[in-house]
Protein backbone atom coordinates (compact mmCIF):
# COMPACT_ATOMS: atom_id res chain seq x y z
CA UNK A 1 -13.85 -15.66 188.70
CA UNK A 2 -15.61 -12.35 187.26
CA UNK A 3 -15.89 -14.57 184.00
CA UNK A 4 -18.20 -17.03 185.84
CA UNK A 5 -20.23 -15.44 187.84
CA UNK A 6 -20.92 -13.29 184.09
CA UNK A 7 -21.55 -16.69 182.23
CA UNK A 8 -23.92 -17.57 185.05
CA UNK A 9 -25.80 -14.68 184.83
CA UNK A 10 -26.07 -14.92 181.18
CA UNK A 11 -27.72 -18.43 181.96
CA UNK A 12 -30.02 -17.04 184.54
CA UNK A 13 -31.06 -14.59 181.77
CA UNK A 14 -31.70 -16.95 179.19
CA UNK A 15 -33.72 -19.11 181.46
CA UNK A 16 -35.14 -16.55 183.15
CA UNK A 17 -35.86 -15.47 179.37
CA UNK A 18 -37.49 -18.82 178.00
CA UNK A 19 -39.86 -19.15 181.12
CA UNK A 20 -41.29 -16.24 180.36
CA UNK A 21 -42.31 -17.34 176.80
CA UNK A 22 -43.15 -20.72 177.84
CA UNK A 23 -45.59 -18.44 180.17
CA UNK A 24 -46.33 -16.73 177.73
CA UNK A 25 -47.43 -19.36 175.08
CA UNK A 26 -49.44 -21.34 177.91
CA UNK A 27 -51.35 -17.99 178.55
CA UNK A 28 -52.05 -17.68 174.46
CA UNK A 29 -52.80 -21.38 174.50
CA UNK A 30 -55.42 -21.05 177.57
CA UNK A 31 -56.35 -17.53 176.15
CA UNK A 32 -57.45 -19.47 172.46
CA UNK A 33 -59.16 -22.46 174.19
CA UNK A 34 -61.33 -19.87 176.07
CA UNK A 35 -62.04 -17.85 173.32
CA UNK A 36 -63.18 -20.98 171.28
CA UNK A 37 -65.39 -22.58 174.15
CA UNK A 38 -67.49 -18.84 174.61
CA UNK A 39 -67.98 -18.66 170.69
CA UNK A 40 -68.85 -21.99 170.33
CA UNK A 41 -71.46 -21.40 173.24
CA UNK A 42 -72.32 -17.71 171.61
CA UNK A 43 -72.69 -19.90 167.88
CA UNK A 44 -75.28 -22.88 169.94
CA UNK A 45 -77.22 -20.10 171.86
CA UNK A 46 -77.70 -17.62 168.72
CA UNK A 47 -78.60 -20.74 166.78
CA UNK A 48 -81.20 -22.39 169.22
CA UNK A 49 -82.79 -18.78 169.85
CA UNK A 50 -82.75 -18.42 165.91
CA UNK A 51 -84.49 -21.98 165.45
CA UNK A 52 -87.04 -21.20 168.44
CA UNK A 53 -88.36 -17.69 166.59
CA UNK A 54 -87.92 -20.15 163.17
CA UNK A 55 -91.04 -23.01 164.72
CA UNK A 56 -93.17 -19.36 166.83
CA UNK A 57 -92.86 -18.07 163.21
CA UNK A 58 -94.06 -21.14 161.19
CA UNK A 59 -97.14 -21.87 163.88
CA UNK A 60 -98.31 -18.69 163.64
CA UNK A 61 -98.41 -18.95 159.98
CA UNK A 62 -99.87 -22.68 159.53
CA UNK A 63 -102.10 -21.31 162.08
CA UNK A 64 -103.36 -18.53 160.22
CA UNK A 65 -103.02 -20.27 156.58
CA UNK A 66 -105.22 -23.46 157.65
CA UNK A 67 -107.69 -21.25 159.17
CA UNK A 68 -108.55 -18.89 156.53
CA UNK A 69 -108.44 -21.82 153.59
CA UNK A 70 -111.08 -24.11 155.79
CA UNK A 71 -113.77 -21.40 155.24
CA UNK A 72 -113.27 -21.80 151.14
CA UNK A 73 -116.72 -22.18 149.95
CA UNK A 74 -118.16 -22.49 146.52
CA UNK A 75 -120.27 -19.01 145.21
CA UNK A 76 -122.75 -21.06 143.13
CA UNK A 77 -123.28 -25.08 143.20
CA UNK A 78 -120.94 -26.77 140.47
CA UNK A 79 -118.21 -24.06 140.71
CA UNK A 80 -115.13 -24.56 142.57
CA UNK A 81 -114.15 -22.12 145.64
CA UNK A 82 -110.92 -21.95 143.95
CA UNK A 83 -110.15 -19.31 141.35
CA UNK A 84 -106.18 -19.81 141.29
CA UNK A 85 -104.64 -23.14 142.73
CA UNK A 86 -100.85 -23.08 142.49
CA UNK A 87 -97.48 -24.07 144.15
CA UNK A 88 -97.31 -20.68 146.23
CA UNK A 89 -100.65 -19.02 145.77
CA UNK A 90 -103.75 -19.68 146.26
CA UNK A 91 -107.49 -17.24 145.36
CA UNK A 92 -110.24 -18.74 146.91
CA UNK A 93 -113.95 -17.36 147.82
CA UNK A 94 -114.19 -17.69 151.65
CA UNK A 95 -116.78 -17.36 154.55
CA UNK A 96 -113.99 -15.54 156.22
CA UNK A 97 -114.99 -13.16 158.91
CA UNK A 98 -118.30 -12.65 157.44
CA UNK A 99 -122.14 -13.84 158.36
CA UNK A 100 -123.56 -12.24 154.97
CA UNK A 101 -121.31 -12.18 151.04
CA UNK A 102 -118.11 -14.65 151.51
CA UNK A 103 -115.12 -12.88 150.73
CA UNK A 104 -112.67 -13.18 147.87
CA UNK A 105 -108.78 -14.31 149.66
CA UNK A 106 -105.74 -14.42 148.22
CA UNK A 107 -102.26 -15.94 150.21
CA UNK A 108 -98.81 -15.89 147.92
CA UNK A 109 -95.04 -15.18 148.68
CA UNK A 110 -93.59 -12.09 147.99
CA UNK A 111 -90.76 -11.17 146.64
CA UNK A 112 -89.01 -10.37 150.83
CA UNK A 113 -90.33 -14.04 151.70
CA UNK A 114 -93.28 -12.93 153.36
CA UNK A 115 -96.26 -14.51 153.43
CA UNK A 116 -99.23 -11.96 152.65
CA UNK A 117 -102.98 -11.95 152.45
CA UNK A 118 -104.95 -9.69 150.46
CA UNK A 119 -109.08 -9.92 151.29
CA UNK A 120 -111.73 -8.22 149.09
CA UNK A 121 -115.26 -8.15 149.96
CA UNK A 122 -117.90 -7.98 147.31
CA UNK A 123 -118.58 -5.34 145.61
CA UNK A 124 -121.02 -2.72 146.23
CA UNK A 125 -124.59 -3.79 144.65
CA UNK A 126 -123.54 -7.64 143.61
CA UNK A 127 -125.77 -10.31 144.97
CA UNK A 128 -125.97 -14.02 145.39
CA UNK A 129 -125.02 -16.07 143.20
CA UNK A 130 -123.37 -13.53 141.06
CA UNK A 131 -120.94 -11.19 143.13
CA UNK A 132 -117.91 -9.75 142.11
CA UNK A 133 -114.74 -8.62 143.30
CA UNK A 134 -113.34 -6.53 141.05
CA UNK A 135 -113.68 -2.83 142.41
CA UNK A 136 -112.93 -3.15 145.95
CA UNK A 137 -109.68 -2.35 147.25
CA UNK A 138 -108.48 -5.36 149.42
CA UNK A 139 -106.88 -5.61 152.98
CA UNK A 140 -103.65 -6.49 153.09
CA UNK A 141 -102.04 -8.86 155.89
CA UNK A 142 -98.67 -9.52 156.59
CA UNK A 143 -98.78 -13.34 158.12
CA UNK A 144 -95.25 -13.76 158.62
CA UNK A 145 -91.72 -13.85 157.46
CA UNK A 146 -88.80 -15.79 156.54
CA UNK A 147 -90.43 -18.03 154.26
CA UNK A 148 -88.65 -20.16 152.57
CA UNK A 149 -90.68 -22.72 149.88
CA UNK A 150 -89.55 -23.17 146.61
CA UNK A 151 -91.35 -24.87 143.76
CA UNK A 152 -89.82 -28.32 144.52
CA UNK A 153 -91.48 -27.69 148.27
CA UNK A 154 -94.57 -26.06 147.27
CA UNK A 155 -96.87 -24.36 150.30
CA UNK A 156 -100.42 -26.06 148.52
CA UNK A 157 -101.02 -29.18 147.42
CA UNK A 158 -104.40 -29.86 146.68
CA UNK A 159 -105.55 -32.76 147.19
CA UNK A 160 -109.23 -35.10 146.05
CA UNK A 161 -111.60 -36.83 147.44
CA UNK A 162 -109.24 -39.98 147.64
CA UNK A 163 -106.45 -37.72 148.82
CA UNK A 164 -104.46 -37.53 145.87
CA UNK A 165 -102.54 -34.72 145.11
CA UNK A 166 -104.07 -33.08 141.78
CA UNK A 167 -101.65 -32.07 139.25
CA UNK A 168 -100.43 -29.89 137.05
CA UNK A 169 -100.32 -26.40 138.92
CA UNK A 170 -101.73 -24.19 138.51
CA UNK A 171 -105.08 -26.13 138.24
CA UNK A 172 -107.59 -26.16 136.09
CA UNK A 173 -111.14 -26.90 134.90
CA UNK A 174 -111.63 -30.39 136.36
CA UNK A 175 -109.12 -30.21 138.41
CA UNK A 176 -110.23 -27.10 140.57
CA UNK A 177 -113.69 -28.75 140.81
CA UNK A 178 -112.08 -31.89 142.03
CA UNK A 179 -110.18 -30.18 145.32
CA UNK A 180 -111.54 -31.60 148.60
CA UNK A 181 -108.43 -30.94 150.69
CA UNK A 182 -105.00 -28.87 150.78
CA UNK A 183 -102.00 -30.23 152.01
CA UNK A 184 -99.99 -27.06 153.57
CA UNK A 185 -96.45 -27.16 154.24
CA UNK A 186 -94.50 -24.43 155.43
CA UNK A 187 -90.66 -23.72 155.62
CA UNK A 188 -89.42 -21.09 157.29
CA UNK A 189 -85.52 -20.17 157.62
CA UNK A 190 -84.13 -17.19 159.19
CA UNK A 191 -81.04 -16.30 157.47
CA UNK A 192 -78.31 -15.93 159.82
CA UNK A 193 -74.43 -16.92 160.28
CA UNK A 194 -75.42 -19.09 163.81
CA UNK A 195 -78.69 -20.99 162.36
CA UNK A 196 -78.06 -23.59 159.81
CA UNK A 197 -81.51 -25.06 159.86
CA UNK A 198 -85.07 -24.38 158.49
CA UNK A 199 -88.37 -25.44 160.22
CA UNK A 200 -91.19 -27.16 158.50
CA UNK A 201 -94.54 -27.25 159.41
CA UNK A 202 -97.06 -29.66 157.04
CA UNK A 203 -100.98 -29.88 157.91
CA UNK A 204 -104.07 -31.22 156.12
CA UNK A 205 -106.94 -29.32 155.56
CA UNK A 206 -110.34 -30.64 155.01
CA UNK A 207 -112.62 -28.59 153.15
CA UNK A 208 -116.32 -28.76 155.13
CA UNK A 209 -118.51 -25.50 153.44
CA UNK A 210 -117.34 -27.37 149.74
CA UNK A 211 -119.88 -30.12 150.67
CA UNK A 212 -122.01 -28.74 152.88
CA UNK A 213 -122.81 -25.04 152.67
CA UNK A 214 -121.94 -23.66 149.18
CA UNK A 215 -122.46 -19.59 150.77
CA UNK A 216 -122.68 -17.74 153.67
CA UNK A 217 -126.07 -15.48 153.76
């Protein structure tokens, strides 16, 4: 009889025993699923907010870009407003902020991804048709960050009077004097473990002061 009731409470025990872990390995189960479902909404929410500052960050750079290359202008008639046309830079002569001497512009990448400006004005003394820009110190702008063009997705593309994208880059002779229009296209990627995606931005910008007001003053 003592035998029994010990071999029954050695089932108890075991059973007793094995709920427990079953309860246990639901709990883990439950525990996992959980876990998964808050990092998968964590991954979606740091992605989307990652995405959002991506498209704030490329408007306010095709913003700024498209802005300052519309006020290129030519220094003398038969001279282009371009000095350097390529992929990812372009030096232009600009009625940029200015009611007197245009200003000499540059925009290129850096080596951070950045997009900068550097503006000189004229120098001190030079006069119309003839200024220079060669002793000024320019301002320097940062325009934004997280660029992320490459030469096979170029930020200019300049385009002619038919809209035809002028080639090779950087341009030259003819081919500077021939630019009516620049196609800008922007990428912009934040680098980050939750976004996966870049944004791109492309405009078309006509040219107007290269046809009908060669400088400013």
């Amino acid at each position: 009889m003592t035998r029994l009731l010990v071999e029954r409470r050695d089932e108890r025990g075991v059973s007793g025993l094995l709920e427990v872990v079953m309860t246990i390995m639901l709990m883990a189960i439950v525990l996992a699923a959980v876990f998964a479902a808050t990092m998968s909404t964590t991954r979606a929410t740091e992605g989307t907010g990652d995405r959002l500052q991506n498209l704030d960050e490329a408007r306010v750079l095709m913003a700024t870009t498209s802005k300052d290359v519309r006020t290129a202008v030519r220094l003398s008639a038969g001279t282009s407003p371009f000095a350097t046309a390529d992929k990812n830079e372009a030096v232009f002569y600009g009625n940029l902020d200015t009611t007197s001497a245009p200003k000499k512009v540059r925009i290129y990448i850096d080596a951070q991804h950045r997009l900068i400006e550097q503006v000189w004005g004229p120098d001190p003394g030079s006069t119309a048709p003839n200024y220079t820009y060669d002793t000024t110190t320019p301002t320097v702008r940062l325009v934004g960050r997280y660029v992320a063009n490459t030469s096979a997705k170029p930020i200019f593309t300049y385009l002619d009077t038919n809209d035809d994208p002028l080639s090779p880059t950087p341009l030259t002779g003819t081919n500077l004097l021939a630019i009516k229009a620049v196609r800008i296209e922007l990428v912009v990627y934040k680098n980050s473990a939750f976004n996966g995606h870049s944004t791109t931005l492309v405009n078309r910008v006509r040219l107007p002061n290269v046809d009908y007001n060669a400088v400013a003053g």
